[in-house]
N, C-alpha and C. Protein backbone atom coordinates (compact mmCIF):
# COMPACT_ATOMS: atom_id res chain seq x y z
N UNK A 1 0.82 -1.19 0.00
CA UNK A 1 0.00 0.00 0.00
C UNK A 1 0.86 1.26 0.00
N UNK A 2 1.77 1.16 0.70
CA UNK A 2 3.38 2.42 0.92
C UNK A 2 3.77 2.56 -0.65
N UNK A 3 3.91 1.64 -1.43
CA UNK A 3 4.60 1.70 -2.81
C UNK A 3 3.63 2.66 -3.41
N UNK A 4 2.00 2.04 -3.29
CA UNK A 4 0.68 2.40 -4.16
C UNK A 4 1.20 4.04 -3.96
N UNK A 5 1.00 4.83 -2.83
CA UNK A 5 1.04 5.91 -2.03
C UNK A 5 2.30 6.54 -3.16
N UNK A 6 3.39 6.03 -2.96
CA UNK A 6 4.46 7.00 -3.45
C UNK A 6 4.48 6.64 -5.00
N UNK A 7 4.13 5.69 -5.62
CA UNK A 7 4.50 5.81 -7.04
C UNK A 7 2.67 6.69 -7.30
N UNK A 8 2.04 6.58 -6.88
CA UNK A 8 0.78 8.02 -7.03
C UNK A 8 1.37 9.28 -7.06
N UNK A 9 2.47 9.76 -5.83
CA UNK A 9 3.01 10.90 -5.95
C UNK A 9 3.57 10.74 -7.06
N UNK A 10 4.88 10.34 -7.26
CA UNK A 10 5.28 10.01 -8.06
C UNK A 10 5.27 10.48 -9.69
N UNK A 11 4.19 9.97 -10.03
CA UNK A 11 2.92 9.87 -11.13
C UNK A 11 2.51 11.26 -11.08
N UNK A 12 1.96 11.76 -10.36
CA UNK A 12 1.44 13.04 -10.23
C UNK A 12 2.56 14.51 -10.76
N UNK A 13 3.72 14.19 -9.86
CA UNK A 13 4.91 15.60 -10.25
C UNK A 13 5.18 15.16 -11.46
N UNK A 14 5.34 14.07 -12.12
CA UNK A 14 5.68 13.58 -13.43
C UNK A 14 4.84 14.55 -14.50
N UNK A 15 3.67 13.84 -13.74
CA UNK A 15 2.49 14.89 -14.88
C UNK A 15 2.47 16.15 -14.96
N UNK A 16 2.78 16.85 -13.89
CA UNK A 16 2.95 18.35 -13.58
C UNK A 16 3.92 18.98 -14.04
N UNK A 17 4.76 17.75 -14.15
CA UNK A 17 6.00 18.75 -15.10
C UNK A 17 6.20 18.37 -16.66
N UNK A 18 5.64 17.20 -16.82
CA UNK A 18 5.67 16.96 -18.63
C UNK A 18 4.99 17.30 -19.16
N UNK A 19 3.46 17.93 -18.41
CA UNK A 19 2.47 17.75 -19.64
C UNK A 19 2.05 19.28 -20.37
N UNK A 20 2.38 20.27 -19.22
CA UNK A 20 2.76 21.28 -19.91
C UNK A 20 3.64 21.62 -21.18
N UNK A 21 4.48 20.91 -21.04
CA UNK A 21 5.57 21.72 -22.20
C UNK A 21 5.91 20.67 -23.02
N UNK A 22 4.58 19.42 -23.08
CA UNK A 22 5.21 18.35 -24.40
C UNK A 22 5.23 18.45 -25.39
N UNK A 23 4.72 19.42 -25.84
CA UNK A 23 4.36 19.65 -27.14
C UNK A 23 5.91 20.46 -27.69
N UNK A 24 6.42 21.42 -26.96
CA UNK A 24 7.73 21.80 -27.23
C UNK A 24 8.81 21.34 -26.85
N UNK A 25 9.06 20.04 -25.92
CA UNK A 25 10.03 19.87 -25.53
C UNK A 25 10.33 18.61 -26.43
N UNK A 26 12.00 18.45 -25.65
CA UNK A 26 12.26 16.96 -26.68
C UNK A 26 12.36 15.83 -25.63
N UNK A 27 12.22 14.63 -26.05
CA UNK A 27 11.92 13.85 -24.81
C UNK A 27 13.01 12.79 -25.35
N UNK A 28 13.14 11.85 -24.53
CA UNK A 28 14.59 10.90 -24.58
C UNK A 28 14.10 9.48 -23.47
N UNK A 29 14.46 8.32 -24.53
CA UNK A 29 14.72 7.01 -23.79
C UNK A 29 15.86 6.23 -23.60
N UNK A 30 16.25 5.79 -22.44
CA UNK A 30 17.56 5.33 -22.26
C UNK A 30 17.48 4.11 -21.02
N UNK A 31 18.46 3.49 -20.76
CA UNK A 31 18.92 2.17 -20.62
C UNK A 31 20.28 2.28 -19.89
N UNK A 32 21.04 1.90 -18.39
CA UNK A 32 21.96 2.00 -18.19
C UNK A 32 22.36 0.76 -17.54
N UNK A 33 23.52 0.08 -17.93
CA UNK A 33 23.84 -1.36 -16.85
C UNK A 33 24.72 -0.54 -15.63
N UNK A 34 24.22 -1.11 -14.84
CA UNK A 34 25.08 -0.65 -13.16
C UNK A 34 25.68 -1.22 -12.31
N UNK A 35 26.49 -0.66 -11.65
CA UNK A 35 27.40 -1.73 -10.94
C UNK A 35 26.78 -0.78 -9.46
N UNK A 36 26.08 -1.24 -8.43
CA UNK A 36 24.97 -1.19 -7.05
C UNK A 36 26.14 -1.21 -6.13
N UNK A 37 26.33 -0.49 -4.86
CA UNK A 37 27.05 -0.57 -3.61
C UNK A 37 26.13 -0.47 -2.96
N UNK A 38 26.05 -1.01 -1.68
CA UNK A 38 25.47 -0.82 -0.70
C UNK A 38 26.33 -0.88 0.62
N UNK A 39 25.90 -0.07 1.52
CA UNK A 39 26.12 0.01 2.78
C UNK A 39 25.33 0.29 3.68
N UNK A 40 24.82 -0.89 4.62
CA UNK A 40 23.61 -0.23 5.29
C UNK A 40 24.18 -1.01 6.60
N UNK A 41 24.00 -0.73 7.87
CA UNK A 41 23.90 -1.78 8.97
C UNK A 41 25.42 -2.17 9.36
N UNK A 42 24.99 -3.39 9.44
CA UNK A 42 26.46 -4.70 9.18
C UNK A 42 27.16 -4.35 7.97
N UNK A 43 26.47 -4.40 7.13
CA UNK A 43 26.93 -4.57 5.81
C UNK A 43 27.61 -3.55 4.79
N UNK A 44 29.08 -3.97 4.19
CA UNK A 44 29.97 -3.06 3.80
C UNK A 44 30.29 -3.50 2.81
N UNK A 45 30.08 -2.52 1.52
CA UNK A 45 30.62 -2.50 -0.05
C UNK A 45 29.89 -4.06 -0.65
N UNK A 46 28.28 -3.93 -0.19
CA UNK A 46 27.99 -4.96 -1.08
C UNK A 46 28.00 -4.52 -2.49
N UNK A 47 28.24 -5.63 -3.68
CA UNK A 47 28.38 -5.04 -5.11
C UNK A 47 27.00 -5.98 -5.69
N UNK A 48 26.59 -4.87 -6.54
CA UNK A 48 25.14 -6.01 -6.99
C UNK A 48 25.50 -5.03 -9.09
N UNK A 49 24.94 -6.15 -9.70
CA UNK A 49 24.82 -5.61 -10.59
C UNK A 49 23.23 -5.34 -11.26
N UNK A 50 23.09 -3.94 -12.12
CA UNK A 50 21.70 -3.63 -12.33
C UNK A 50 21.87 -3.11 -13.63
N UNK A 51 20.24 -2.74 -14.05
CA UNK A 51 20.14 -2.44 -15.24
C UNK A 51 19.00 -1.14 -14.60
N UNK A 52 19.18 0.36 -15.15
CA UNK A 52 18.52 1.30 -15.44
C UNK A 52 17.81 1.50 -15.93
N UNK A 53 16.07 1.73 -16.29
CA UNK A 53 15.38 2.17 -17.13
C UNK A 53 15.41 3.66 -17.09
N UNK A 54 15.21 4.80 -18.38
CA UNK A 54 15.39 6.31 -17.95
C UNK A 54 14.64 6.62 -18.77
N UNK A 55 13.85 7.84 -18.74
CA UNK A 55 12.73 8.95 -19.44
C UNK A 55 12.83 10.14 -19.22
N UNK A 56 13.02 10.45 -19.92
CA UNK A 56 12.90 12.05 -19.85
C UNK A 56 12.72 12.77 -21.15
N UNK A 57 12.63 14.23 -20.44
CA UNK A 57 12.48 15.36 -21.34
C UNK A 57 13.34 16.36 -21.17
N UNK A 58 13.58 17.43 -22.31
CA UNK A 58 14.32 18.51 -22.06
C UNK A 58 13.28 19.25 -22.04
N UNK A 59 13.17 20.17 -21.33
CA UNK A 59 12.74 21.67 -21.06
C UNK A 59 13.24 23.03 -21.38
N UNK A 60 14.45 22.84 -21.46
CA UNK A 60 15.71 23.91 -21.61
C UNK A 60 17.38 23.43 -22.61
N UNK A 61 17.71 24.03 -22.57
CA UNK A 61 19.00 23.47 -23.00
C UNK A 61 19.84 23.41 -21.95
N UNK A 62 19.46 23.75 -20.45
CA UNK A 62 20.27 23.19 -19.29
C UNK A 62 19.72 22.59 -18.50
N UNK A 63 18.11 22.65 -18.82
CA UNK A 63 16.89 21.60 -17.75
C UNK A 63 16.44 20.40 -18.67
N UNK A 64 16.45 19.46 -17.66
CA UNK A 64 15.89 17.83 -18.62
C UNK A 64 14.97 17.43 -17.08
N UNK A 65 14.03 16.59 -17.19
CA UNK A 65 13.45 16.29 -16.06
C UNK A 65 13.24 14.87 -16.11
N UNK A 66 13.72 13.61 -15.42
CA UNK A 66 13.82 12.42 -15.82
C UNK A 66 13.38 11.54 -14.65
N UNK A 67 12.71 10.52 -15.25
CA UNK A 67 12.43 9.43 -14.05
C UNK A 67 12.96 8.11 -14.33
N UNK A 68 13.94 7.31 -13.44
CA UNK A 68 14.39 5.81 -13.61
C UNK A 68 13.72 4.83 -12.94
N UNK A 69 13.87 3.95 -13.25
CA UNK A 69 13.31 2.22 -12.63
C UNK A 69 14.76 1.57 -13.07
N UNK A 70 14.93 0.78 -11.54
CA UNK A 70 16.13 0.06 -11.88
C UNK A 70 15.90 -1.29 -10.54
N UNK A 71 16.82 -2.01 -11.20
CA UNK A 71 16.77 -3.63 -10.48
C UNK A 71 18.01 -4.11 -10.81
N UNK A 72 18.70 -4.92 -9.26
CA UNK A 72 19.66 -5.22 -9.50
C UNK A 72 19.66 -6.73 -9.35
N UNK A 73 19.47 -7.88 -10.34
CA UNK A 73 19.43 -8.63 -9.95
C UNK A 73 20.01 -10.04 -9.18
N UNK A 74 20.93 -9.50 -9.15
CA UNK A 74 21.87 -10.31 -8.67
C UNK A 74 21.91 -10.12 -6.95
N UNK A 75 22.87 -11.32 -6.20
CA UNK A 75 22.92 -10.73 -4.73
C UNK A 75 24.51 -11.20 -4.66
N UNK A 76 24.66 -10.33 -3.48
CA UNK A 76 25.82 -10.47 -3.14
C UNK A 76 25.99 -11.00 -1.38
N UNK A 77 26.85 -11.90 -0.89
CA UNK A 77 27.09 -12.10 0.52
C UNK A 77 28.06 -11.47 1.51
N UNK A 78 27.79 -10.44 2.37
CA UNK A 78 28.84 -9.91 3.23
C UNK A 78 28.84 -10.42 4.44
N UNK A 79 29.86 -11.28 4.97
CA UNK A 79 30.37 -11.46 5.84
C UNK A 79 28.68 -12.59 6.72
N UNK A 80 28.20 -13.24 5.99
CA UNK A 80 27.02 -14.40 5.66
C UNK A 80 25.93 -13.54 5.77
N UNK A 81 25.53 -12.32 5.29
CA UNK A 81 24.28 -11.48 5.42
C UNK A 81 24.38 -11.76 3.72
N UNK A 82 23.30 -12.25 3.41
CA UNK A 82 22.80 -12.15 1.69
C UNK A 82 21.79 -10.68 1.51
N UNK A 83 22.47 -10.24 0.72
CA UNK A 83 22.25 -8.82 -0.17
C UNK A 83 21.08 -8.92 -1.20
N UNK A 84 20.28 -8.22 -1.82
CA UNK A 84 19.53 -8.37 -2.86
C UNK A 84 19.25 -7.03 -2.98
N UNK A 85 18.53 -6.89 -4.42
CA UNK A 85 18.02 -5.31 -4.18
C UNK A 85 16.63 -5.45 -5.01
N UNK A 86 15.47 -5.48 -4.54
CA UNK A 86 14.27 -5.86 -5.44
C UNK A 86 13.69 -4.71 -6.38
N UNK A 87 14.26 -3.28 -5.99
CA UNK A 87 13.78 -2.17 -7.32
C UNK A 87 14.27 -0.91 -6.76
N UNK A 88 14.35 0.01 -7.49
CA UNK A 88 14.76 1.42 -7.27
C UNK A 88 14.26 1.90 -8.44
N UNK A 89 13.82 3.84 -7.85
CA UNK A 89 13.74 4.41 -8.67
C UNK A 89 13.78 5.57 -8.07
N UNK A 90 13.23 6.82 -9.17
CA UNK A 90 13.41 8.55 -8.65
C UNK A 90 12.96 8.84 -9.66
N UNK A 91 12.88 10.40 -9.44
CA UNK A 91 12.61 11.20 -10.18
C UNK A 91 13.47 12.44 -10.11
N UNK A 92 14.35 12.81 -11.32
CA UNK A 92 15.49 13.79 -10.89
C UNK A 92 15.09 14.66 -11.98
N UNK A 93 16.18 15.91 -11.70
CA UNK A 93 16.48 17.03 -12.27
C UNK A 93 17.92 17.07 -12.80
N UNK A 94 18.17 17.33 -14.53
CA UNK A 94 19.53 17.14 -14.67
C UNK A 94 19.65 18.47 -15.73
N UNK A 95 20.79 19.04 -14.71
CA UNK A 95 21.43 20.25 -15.92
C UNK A 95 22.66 20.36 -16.34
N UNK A 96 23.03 20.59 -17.72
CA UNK A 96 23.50 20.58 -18.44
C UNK A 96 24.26 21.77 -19.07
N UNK A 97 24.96 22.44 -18.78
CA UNK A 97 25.14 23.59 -19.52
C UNK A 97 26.07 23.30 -21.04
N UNK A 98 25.70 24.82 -21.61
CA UNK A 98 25.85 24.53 -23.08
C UNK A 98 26.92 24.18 -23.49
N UNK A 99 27.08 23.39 -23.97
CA UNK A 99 29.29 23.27 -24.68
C UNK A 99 29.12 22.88 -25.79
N UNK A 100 30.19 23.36 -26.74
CA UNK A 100 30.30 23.33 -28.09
C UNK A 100 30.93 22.11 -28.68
N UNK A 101 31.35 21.05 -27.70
CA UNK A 101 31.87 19.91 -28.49
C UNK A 101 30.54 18.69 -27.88
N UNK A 102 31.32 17.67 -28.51
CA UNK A 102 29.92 16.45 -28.33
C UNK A 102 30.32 15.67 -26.92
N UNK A 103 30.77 16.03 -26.19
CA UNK A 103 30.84 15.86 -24.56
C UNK A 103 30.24 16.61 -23.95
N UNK A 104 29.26 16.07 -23.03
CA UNK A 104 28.69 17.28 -22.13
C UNK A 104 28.43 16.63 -20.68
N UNK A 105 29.24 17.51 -19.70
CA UNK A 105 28.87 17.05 -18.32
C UNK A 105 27.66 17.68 -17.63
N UNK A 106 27.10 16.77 -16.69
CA UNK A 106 25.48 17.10 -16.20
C UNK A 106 26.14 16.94 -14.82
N UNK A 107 25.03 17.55 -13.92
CA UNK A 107 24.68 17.33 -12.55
C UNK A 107 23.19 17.01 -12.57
N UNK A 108 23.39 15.76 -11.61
CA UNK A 108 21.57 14.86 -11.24
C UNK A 108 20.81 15.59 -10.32
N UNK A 109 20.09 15.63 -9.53
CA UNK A 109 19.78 15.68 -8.37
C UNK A 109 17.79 15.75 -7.85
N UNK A 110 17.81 14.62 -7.39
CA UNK A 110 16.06 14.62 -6.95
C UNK A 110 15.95 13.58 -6.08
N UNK A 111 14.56 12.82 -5.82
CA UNK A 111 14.35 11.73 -4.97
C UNK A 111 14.51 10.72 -5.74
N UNK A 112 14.73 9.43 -4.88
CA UNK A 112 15.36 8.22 -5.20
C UNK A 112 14.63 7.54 -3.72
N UNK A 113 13.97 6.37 -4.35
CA UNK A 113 13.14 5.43 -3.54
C UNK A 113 14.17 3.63 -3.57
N UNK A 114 14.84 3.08 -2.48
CA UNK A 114 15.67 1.64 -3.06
C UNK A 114 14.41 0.71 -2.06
N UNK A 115 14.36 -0.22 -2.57
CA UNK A 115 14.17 -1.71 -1.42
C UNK A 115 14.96 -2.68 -1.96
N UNK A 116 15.16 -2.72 -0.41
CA UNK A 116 16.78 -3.95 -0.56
C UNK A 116 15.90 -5.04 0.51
N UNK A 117 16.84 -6.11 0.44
CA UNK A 117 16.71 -7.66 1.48
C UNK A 117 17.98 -7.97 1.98
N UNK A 118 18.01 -8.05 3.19
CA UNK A 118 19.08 -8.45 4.12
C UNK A 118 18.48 -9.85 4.72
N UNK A 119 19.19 -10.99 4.29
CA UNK A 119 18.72 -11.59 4.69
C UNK A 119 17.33 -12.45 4.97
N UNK A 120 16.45 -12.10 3.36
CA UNK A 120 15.17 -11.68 3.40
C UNK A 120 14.29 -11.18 4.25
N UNK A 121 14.83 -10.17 4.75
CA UNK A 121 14.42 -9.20 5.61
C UNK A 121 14.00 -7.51 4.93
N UNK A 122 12.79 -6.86 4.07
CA UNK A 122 13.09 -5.97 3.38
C UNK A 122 13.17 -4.75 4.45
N UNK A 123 14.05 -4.25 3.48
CA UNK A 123 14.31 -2.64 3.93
C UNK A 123 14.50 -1.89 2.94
N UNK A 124 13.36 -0.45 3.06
CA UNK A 124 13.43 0.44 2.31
C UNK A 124 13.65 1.85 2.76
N UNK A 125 14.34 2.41 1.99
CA UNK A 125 15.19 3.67 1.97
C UNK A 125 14.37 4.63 1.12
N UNK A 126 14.62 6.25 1.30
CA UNK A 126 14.38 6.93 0.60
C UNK A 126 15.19 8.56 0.60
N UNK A 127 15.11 9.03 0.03
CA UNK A 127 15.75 10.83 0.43
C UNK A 127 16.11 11.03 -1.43
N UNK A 128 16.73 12.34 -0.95
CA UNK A 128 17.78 12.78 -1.65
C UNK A 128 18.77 12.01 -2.59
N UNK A 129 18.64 12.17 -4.08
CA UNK A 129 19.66 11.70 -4.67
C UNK A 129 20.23 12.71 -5.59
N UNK A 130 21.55 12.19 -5.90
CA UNK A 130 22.24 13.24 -6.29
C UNK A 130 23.84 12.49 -6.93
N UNK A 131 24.21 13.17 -8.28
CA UNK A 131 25.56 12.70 -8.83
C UNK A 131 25.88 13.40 -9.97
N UNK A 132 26.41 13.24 -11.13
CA UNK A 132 26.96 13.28 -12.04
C UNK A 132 27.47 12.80 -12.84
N UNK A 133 27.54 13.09 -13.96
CA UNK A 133 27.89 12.10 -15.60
C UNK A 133 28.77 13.37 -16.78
N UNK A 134 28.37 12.60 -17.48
CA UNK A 134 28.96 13.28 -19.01
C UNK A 134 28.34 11.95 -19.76
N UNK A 135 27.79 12.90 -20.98
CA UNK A 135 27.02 11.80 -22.13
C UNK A 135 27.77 12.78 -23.08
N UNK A 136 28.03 11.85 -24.16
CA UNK A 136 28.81 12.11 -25.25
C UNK A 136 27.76 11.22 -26.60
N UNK A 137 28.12 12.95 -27.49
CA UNK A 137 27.05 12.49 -28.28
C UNK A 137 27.58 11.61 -30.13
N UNK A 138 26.80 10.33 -29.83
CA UNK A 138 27.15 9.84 -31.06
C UNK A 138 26.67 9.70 -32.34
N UNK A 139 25.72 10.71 -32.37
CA UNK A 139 24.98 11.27 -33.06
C UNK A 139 23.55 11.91 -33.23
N UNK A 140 23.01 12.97 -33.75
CA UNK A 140 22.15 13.44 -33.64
C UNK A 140 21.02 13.32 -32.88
N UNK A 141 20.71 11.85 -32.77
CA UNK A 141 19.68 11.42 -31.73
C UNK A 141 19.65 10.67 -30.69
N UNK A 142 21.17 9.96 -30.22
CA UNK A 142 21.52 9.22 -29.36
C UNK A 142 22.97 9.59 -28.67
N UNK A 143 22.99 9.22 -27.68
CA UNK A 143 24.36 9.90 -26.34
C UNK A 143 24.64 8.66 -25.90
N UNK A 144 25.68 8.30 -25.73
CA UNK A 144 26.04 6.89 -24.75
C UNK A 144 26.46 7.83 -23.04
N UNK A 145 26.81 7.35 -22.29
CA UNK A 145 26.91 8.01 -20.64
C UNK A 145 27.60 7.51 -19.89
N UNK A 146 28.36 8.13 -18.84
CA UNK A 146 28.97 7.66 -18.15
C UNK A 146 28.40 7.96 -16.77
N UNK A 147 27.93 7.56 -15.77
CA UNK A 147 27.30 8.08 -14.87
C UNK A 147 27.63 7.53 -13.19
N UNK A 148 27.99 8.72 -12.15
CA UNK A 148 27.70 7.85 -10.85
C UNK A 148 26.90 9.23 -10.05
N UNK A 149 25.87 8.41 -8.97
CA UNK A 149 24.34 8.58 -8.90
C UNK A 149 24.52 7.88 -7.62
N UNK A 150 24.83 9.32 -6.69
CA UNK A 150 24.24 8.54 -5.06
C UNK A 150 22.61 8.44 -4.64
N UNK A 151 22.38 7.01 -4.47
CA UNK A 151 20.44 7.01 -4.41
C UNK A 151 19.96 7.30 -3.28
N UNK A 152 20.97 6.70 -2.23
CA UNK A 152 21.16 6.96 -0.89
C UNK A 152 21.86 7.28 -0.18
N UNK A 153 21.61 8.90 0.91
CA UNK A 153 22.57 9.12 1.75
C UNK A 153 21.79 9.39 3.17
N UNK A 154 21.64 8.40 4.08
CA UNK A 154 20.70 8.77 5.05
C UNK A 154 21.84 8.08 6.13
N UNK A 155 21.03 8.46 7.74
CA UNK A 155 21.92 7.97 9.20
C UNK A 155 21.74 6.67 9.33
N UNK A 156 20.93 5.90 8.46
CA UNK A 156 21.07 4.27 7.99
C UNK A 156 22.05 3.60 7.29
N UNK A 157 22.74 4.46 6.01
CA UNK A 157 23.89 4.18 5.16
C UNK A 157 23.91 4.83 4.01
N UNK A 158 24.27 4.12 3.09
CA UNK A 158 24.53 4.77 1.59
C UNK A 158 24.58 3.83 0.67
N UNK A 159 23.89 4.11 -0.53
CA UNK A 159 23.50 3.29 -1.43
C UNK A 159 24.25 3.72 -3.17
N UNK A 160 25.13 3.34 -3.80
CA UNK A 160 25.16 4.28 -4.87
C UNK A 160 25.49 3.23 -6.40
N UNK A 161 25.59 4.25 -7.76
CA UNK A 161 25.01 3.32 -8.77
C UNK A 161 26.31 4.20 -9.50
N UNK A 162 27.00 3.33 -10.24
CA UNK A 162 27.92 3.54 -11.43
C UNK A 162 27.14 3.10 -12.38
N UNK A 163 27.36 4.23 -13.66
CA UNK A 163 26.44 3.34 -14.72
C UNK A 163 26.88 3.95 -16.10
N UNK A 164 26.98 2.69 -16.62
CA UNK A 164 27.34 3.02 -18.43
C UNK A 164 26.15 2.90 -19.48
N UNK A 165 25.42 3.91 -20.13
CA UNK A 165 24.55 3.37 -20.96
C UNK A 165 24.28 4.48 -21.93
N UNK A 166 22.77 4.42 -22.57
CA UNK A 166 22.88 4.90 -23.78
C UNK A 166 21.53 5.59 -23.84
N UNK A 167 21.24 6.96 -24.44
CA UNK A 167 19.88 7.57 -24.89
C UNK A 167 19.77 8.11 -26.17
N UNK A 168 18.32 7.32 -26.28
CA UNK A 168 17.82 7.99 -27.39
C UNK A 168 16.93 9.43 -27.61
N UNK A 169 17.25 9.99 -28.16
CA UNK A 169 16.07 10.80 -28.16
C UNK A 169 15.00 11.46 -29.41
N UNK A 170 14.22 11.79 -29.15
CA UNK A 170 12.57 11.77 -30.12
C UNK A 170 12.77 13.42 -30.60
């Protein structure tokens, strides 16, 4: 019912900010594989690997407004605590300022929702996320990326995502 609740919010600022300006903006789909850390508790430098889903739009030529879904499926064991991570996502803000070659570095920053299993035990996190990339463009309608993206920084631990992948855009 907690998930129902926040992917409603969720859903809602999404709408509030795309549906105004779709008609002029340009919008973009993308895909990132990730390499997951976790630190929560007991548990230190678990490594999980994931895959990114990403959406967005530009608004500006330094505003894009984007939402991910990501899953890492794999688990990892620290010290006999088994790791998992059953989904993550957010909704961020990424700007961009203008540069004249086909490299361009961004700053992320919005909410980020993880549920993890310790032990099949779930625990879910939420706050502030926040990082940085550079997407380099390989042509007119697609950028490949280099990206790291803290999801979590709370007095529980820290959660964060390296990620290599690719966008298209419309």
């Amino acid at each position: 019912m907690q998930i129902s609740l926040k992917m409603k919010s969720v859903a809602g600022v999404i709408s509030a900010l795309i549906l105004p300006g779709a008609v002029q903006a340009e919008t973009y789909l993308g895909a990132q594989a990730n390499m997951m850390r976790i630190d929560r508790g007991a548990v230190s430098d678990a490594e999980l690997t994931g895959l990114t889903l990403r959406a967005g739009m530009v608004f500006h030529e330094l505003v894009s407004g984007e939402v991910r879904l990501g899953k890492a499926p794999d688990e990892d064991t620290y010290r006999g605590i088994t790791v998992e991570n059953d989904v993550y996502y957010g909704v961020y803000a990424r700007l961009t300022p203008p540069v004249p070659w086909a490299v361009a570095p961004y700053l992320v920053g919005g909410y980020s929702y993880v549920e993890n299993e310790f032990d099949d035990e779930m625990v879910r996190d939420d706050g502030a996320g926040f990082g940085g990339g550079v997407d380099m463009g390989v042509s007119d309608s697609m950028t490949v990326n280099l990206e790291y993206l803290r999801l979590i920084d709370n007095d529980f631990g820290k959660q964060e995502l390296m990620g290599l992948g690719v966008s298209y855009f419309f």
